[in-house]
Structures are given as C-alpha cells and as structure tokens.
Protein backbone atom coordinates (compact mmCIF):
# COMPACT_ATOMS: atom_id res chain seq x y z
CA UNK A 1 6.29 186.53 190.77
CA UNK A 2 3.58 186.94 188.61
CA UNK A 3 3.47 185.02 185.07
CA UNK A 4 2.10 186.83 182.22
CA UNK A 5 0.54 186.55 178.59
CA UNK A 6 -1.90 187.05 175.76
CA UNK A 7 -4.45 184.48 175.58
CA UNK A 8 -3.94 182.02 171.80
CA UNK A 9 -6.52 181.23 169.93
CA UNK A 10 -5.99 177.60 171.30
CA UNK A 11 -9.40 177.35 173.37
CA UNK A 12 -12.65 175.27 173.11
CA UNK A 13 -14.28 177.95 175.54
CA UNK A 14 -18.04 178.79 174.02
CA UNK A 15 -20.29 181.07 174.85
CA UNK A 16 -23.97 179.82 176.66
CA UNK A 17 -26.75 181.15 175.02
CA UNK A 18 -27.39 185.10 176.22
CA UNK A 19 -29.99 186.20 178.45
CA UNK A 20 -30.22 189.58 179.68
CA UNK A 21 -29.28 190.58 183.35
CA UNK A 22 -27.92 186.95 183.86
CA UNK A 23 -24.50 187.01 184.95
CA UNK A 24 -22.34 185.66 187.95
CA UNK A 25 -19.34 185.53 189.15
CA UNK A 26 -16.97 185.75 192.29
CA UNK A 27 -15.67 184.52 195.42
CA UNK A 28 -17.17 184.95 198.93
CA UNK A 29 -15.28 186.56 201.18
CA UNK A 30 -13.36 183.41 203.14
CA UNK A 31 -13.65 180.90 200.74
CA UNK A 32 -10.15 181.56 198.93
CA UNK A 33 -7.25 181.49 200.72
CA UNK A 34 -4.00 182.62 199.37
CA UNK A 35 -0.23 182.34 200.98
CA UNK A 36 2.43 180.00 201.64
CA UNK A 37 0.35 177.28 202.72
CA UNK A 38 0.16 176.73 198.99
CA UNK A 39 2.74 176.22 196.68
CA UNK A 40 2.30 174.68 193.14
CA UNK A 41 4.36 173.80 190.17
CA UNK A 42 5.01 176.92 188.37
CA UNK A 43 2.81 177.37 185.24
CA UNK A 44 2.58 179.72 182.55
CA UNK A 45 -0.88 181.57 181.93
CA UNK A 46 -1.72 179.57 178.79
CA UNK A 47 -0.96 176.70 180.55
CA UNK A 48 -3.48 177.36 183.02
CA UNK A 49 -5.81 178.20 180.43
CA UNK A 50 -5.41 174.74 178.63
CA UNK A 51 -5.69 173.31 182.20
CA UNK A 52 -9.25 174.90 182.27
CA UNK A 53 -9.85 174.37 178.95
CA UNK A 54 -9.22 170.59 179.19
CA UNK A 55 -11.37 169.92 182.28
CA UNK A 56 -13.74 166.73 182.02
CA UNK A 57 -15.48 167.68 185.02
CA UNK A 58 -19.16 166.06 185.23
CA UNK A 59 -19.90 164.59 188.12
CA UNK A 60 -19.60 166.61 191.40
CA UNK A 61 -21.55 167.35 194.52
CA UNK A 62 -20.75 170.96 196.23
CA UNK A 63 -22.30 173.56 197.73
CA UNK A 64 -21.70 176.87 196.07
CA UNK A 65 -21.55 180.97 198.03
CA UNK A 66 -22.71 184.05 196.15
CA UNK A 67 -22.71 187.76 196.64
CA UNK A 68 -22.76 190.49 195.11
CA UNK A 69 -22.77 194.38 194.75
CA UNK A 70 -24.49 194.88 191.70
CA UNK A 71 -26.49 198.08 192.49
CA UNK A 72 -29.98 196.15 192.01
CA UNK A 73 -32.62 197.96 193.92
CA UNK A 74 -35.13 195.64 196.13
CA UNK A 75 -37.73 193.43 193.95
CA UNK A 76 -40.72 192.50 194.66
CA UNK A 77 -40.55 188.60 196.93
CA UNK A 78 -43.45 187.14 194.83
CA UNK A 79 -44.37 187.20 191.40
CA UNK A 80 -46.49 184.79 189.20
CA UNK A 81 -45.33 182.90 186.89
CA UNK A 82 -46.88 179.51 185.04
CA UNK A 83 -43.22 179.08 182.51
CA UNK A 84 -40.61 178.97 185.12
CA UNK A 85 -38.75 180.82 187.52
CA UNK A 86 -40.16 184.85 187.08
CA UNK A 87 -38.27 187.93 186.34
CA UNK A 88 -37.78 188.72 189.96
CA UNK A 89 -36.99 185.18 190.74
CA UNK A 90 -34.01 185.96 187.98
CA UNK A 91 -33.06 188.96 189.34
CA UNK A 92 -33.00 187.71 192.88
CA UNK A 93 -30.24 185.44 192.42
CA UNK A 94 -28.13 188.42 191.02
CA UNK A 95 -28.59 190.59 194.11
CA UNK A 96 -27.26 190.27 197.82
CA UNK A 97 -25.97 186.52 198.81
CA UNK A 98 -26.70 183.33 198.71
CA UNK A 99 -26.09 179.12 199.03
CA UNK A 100 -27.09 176.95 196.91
CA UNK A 101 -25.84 172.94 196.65
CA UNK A 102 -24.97 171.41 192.72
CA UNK A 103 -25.02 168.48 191.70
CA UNK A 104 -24.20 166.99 188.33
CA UNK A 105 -24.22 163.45 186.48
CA UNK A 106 -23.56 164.19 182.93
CA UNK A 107 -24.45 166.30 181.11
CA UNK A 108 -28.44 166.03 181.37
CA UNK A 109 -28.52 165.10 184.99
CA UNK A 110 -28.12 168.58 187.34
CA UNK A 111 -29.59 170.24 190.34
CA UNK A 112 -29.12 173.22 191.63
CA UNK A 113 -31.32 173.92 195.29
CA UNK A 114 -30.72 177.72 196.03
CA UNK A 115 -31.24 178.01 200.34
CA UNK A 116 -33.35 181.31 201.04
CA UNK A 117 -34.09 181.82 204.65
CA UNK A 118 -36.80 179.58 205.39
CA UNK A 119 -37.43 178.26 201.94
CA UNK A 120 -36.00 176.53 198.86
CA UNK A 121 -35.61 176.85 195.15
CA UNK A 122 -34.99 173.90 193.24
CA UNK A 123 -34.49 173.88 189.30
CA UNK A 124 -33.88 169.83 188.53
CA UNK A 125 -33.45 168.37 185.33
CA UNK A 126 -33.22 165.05 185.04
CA UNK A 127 -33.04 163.75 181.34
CA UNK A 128 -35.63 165.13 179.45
CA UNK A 129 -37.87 166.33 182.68
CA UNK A 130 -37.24 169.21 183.92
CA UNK A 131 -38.65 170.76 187.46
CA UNK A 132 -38.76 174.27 188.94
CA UNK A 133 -40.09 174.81 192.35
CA UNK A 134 -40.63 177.46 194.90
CA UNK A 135 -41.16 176.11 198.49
CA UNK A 136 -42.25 179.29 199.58
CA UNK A 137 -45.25 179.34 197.24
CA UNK A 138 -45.02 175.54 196.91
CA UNK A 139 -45.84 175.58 193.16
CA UNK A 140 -43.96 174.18 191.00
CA UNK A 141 -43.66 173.90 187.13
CA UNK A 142 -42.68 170.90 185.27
CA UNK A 143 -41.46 170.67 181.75
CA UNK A 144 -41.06 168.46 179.00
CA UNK A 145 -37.90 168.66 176.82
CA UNK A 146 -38.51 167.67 173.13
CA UNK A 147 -36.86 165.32 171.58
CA UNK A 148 -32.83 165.50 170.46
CA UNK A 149 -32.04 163.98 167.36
CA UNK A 150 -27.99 161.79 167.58
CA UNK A 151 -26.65 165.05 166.25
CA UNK A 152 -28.33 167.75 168.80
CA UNK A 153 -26.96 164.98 171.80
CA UNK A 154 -23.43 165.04 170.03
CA UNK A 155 -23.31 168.94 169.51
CA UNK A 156 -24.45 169.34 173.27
CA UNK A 157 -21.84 166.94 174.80
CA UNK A 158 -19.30 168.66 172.88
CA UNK A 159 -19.88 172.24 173.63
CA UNK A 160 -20.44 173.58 177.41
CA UNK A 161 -23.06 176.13 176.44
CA UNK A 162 -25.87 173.03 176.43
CA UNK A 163 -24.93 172.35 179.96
CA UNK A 164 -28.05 172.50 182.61
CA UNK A 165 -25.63 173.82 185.59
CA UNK A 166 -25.58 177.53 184.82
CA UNK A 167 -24.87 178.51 188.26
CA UNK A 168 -21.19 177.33 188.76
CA UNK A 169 -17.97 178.81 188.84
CA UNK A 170 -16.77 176.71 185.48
CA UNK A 171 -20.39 177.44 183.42
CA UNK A 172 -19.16 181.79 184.45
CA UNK A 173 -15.85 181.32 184.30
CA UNK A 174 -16.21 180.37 180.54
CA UNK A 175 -17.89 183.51 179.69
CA UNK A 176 -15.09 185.20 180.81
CA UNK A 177 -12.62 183.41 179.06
CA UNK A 178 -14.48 183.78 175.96
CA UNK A 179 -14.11 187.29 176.17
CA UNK A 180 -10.47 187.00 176.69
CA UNK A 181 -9.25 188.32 173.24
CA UNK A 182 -5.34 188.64 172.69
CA UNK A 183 -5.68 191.90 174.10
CA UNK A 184 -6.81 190.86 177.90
CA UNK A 185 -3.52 190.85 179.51
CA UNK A 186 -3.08 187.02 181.43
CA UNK A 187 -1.27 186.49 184.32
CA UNK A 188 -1.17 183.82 186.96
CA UNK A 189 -1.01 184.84 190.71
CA UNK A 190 -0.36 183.23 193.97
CA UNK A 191 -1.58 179.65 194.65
CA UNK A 192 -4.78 179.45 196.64
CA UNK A 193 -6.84 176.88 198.34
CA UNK A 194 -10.43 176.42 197.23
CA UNK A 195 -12.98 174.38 199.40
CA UNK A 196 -9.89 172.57 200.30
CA UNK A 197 -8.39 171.89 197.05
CA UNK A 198 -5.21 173.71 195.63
CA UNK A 199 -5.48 176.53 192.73
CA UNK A 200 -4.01 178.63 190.37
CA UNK A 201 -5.07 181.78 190.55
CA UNK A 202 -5.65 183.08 186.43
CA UNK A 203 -6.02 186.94 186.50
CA UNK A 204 -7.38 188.89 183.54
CA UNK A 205 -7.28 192.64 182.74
CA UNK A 206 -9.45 193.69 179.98
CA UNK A 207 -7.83 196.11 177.91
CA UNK A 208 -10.91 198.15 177.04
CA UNK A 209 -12.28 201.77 177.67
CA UNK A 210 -16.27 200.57 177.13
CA UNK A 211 -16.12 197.69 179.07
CA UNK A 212 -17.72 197.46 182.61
CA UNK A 213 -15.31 194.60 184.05
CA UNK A 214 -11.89 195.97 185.73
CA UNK A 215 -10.51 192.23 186.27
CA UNK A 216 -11.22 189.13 186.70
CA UNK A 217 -9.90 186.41 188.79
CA UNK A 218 -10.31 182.22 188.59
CA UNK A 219 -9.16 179.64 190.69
CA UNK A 220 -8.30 176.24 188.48
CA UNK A 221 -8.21 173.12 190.45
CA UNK A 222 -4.63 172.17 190.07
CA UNK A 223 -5.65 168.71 189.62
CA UNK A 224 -8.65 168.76 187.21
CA UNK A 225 -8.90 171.95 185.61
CA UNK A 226 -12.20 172.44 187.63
CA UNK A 227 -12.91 176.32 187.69
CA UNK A 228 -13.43 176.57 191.55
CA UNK A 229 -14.25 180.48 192.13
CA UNK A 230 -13.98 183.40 190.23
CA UNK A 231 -13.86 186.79 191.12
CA UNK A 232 -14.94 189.76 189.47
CA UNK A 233 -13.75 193.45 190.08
CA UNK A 234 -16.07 196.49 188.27
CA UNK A 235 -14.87 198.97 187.19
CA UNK A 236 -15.07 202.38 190.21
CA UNK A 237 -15.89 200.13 193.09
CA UNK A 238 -13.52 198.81 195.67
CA UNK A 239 -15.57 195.90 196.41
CA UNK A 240 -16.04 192.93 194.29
CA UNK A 241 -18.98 193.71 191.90
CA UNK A 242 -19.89 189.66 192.14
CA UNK A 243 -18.35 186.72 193.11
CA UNK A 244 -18.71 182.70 193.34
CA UNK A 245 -17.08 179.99 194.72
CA UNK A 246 -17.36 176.26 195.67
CA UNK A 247 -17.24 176.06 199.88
CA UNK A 248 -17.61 172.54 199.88
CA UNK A 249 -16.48 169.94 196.61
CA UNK A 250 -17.04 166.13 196.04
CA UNK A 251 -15.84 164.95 193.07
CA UNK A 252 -17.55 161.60 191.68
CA UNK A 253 -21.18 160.57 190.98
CA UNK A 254 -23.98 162.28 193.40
CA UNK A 255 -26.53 159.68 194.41
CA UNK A 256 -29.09 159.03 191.93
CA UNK A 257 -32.20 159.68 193.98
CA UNK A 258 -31.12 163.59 194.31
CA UNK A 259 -32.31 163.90 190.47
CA UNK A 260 -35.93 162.28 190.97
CA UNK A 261 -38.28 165.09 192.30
CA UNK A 262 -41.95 164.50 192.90
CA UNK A 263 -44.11 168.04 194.22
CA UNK A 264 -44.51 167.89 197.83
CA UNK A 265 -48.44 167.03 198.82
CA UNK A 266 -50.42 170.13 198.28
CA UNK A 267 -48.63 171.76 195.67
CA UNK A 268 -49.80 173.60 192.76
CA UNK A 269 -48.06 171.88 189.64
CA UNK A 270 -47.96 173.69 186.22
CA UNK A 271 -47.28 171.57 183.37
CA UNK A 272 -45.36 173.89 180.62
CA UNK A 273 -44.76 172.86 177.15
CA UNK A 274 -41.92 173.18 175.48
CA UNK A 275 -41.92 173.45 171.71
CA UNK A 276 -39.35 171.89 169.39
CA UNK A 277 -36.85 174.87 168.31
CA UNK A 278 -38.20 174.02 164.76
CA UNK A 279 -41.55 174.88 165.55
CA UNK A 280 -41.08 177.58 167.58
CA UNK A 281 -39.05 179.16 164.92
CA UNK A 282 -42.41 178.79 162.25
CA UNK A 283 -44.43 180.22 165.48
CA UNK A 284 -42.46 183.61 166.16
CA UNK A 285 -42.25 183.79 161.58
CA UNK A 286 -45.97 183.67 161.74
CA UNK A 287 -46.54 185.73 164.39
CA UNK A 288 -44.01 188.42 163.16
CA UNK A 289 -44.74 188.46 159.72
CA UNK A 290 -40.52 188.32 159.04
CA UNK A 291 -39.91 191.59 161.76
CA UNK A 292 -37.03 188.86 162.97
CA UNK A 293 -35.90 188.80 159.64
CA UNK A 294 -32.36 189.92 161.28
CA UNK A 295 -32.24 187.55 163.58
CA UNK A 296 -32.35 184.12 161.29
CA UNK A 297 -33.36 181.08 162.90
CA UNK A 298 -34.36 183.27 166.62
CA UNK A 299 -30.28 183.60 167.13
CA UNK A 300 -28.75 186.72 169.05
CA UNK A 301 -26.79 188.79 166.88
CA UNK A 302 -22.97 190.68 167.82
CA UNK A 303 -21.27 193.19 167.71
CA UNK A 304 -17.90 194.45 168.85
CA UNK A 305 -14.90 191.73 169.91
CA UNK A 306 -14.06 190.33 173.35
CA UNK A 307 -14.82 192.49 176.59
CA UNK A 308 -16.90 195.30 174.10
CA UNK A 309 -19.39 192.94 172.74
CA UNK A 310 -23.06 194.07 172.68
CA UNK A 311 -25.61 191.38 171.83
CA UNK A 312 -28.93 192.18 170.06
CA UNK A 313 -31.75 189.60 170.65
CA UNK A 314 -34.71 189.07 168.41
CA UNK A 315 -38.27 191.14 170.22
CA UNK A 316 -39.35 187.51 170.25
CA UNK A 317 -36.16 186.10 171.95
CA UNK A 318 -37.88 186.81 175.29
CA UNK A 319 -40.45 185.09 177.04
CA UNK A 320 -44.11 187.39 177.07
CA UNK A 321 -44.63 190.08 178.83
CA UNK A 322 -41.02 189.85 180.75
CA UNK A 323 -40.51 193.28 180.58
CA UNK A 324 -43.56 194.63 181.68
CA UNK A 325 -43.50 192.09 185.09
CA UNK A 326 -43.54 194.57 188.35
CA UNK A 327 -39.91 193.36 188.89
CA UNK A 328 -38.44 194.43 185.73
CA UNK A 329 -40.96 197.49 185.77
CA UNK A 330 -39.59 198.46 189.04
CA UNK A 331 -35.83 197.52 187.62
CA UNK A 332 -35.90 200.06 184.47
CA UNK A 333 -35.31 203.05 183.95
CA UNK A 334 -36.42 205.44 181.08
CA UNK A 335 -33.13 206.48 178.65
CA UNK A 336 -33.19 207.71 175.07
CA UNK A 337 -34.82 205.20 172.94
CA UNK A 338 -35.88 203.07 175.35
CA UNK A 339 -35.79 201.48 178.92
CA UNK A 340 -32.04 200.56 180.59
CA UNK A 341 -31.61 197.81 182.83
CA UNK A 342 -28.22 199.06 184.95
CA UNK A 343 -26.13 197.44 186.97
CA UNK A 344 -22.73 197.24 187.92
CA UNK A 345 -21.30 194.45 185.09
CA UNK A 346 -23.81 194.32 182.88
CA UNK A 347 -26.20 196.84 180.98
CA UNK A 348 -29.24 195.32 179.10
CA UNK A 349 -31.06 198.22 176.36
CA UNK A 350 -35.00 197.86 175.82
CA UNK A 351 -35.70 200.14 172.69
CA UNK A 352 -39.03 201.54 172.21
CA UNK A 353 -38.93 199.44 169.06
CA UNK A 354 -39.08 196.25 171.28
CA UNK A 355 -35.23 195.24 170.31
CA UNK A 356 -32.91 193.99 173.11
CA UNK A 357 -29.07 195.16 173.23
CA UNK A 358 -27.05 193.49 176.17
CA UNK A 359 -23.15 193.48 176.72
CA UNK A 360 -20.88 194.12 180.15
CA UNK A 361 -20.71 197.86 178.27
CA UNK A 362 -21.81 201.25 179.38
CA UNK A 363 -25.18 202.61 178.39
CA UNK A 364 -23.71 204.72 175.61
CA UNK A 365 -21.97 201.83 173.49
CA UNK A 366 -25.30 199.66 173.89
CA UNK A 367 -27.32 203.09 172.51
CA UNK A 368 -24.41 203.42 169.47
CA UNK A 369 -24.84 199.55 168.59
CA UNK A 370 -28.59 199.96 168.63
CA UNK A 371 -28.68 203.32 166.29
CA UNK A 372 -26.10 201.50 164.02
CA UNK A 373 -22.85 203.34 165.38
C-alpha cells in the first residue's frame, strides 16, 4: 500500500541557478523495474525525503539514459559558438534520447561525455579548468574559473546548486523537491531496482491548476540516498514528458586521469574568459546604465510558491545574442508581448522589452507575472 504525506519544511534541497529551457528528468523505458523482486523496509514519505536529503554522494562513475517528449521541433546540427556549448547544443540535449557517462570526485572534479551517433560531447571540469568539446566539429573551448575566496569554497560545498554535474538524476531530482510545497501530496510506491541497486519509489502530485508537471516520480537508493531516476509525467500526455536514469552505477572514486583533457591534434581551441562575478556585475551596471536595477547583484527574481513559480532574469542574465541564434530563432514563436519558448514542462517568455520570465507554467501565468498580475 501506498504511504502518504505533506512534505515539512525539514529539507536542505536548493535550487541551481535558473536557465531557461534547461530541464531534465525521467526514466528510460527498462531501466526501472518494479515488483516483488524487491521488497524494502517500509518507510514513510518524509523518511524517504530525509533519505534523499541526507545523501553524501560524490564520487561515482555511471552511465546515464535520457528521453524525452518535449514537443521541441528539429534544430539546426551545427551552430557556432566561441563561449561554450550553443543554444542548439542546449536544446539538443532536451529533445529525443540520449547516453551520456558521469563521473564525479568532489565537488569540482566532474565529467559528463554525452554519446551522439558517431561523435562526442564532453563538458570536463577539473578544478578551476574547465573544457567543452564537440568531436564532431573538433573545437573545443577552454575556460578559466576565477578565483574562490574560503567562503565562496565553503558556501559551494554546502549547497548542491554549485555542483558541476547538472545532468544527473540527484542535481533534477532536487529541483523537484524544491518545488514540493506542503501542498504536493507525497507518497511512496512500490520498491524498484535501479541499475541494479534497490529503491524507493517517492511520488509527487502537484496540487496546482498553472502548473505544467502532472507527477513526478524518484527512485532513492535505499542505501545512500542517491537519487537514481526520476520520472516526470506532463500534464495531457500519456507518455512521460522526460525522463532520466542511471543504467549502469559505481560508487567510489573514478580514476583520476578521466578529469585531465588535452584537445585532440588538429583541433580548434577557444580560450574563453571568465570574469569574476564582481566584475561582471560593474560590467552589465555600466553597460545598462541601472536598467537591472530590479535584479540587484545580476540575481533572478520570483514569483509565485512551489510548482507555480515564474522566474524573471535580468536582459543581461543571458549570454549575447542567445536569442537571436538560428536555433532559438527557429524555437520561438511570436505571442503577445514577446517571443514564447514552448514545450511540454517548461515555458520560457522573451518580452519585447528584452526581460526573461521562465517557470514549468502555462504561457498565460508567465504573461500575468510579466504585466505585474
């Protein structure tokens, strides 16, 4: 029988910093197998949640499945870029499936190598260095992290949102949770097996009439706490809108050498620099001439609770000119006030102003937030 309740306010879940259209989520179909072959200590749904909540996960090898049925249409394969992986790049890993293998040491030590047919995306960070390459261009881009002061290093061990390792079940399934306000209702389902490791299965069921999400499942190792897969139903579709899950898990210390990268021979490198958050902040000012004046110190702005949340982002939040890339340009589509990125989870508002509303809400609540309503 299922076990049910209302999330406490008991949870050390935060929110990653928001950037339109990037979401994930799910299971692939295979990977999570529920029945008898399973059967856990029972546990209520807050203690699930502290389960997950208490993880101390950081040091894991796996290979991880995506897909999805977000609605996208087809991008564009190539686009330029000399800052990182491009808007279609983005997009990309939103739309059909995919396989990609993690790896994590820490928490400034990750790599994440997304398989395409016939090529390779890498996005390494090791330390301060951080690497992006295509193999099917063979360019890559390398960056320089500033600096941390002993605080910034503290603040980032201590909350998940300055992990490197976006693109794991744990980094979405604590979006989710987030969002879990005392009126999701929580229950736990049948045990399942996850890339061979038992599960609980934690269900949520937004109580919302603006949000996009109709549920939401995770599977939490029932050793570790380890989000392993989650699942994520939208609302009008009988298919899940996106899913992710570990097919393969190692727990322990990957070896060392998979964080050094060095550009094949031939490849065009692009060094990128990346200003301190201080000086980026007097940058955008000057530039501006205070039109962020609502957005102190270049931070996204909310509104709403829980599942009916719409961020706002600063004009400048943005890198240049990502809007107006022939991915995005083929992406939008002309609303009132502005340009709507749609998809089945998540609906991201370009106003003719140049301000960004974003928030797993239909077009109409993102339209209220952004005329004040």
């Amino acid at each position: 029988m299922a076990r049910s309740s209302k999330p406490g306010s008991s949870k050390r879940w935060l929110p990653a910093a928001v950037v339109p259209a990037v979401i994930a989520g799910g299971v692939v179909v295979g990977t999570v197998q529920a029945g008898a072959a399973t059967d856990l200590p029972d546990k209520s749904p807050q203690e699930v949640l502290a389960l997950a909540a208490g993880t101390d996960v950081r040091q894991l090898s796996g290979t991880v499945e995506q897909t999805s049925q977000l609605g996208l249409p087809q991008l564009p394969e190539t686009e330029e870029t000399d800052s990182g992986p491009s808007a279609a790049a983005m997009l990309d890993l939103l739309a059909g499936s995919h396989s990609a293998r993690v790896y994590l040491d820490g928490h400034d030590k990750a790599r994440l190598q997304v398989l395409d047919r016939l090529a390779e995306r890498d996005v390494v960070r090791n330390g301060r260095d951080v690497w992006f390459y295509s193999s099917r261009q063979n360019e890559a881009v390398h960056a320089l992290l500033p600096e941390r002061t002993a605080k910034e290093a503290k603040e980032s061990v201590q909350d998940k949102s300055g992990d490197d390792a976006g693109y794991t079940p744990e980094s979405l399934a604590s979006r989710f949770l987030e969002a879990a306000e005392p009126s999701t209702r929580v229950t736990v389902g049948e045990d399942v097996r996850v890339a061979g490791r038992d599960a609980y299965r934690l269900l949520l069921d937004p109580d919302s009439a603006d949000t996009l999400v109709d549920s939401v499942a995770i599977a939490v190792d029932a050793e570790t706490g380890l989000p392993l897969s989650v699942d994520v139903q939208a609302r009008g579709q009988q298919e899940p809108a996106f899913e992710l899950a570990y097919t393969k898990l190692s727990l322990g210390a990957p070896d060392p050498g998979v964080f050094d990268f060095t550009p094949p021979a031939g490849a065009s490198v692009t060094e990128h620099t990346v200003p301190d958050q201080a000086a980026q902040r007097a940058e955008r000012n000057a530039r501006d001439d205070g039109a962020d004046a609502q957005h102190p110190d270049g931070k996204a702005t909310k509104t709403g609770d829980g599942w009916d949340t719409v961020v706002e982002l600063s004009a400048t939040s943005l890198p240049e000119g990502w809007a107006d890339s022939p991915a995005m340009a083929q992406a939008l589509r002309k609303v009132d006030g502005g340009r709507l990125l749609s998809t089945a989870l998540v609906n991201v508002l370009l106003t003719d102003d140049g301000r960004v509303f974003a928030g797993s809400v239909t077009p109409e609540r993102l339209q209220a937030a952004a005329e004040g309503r």
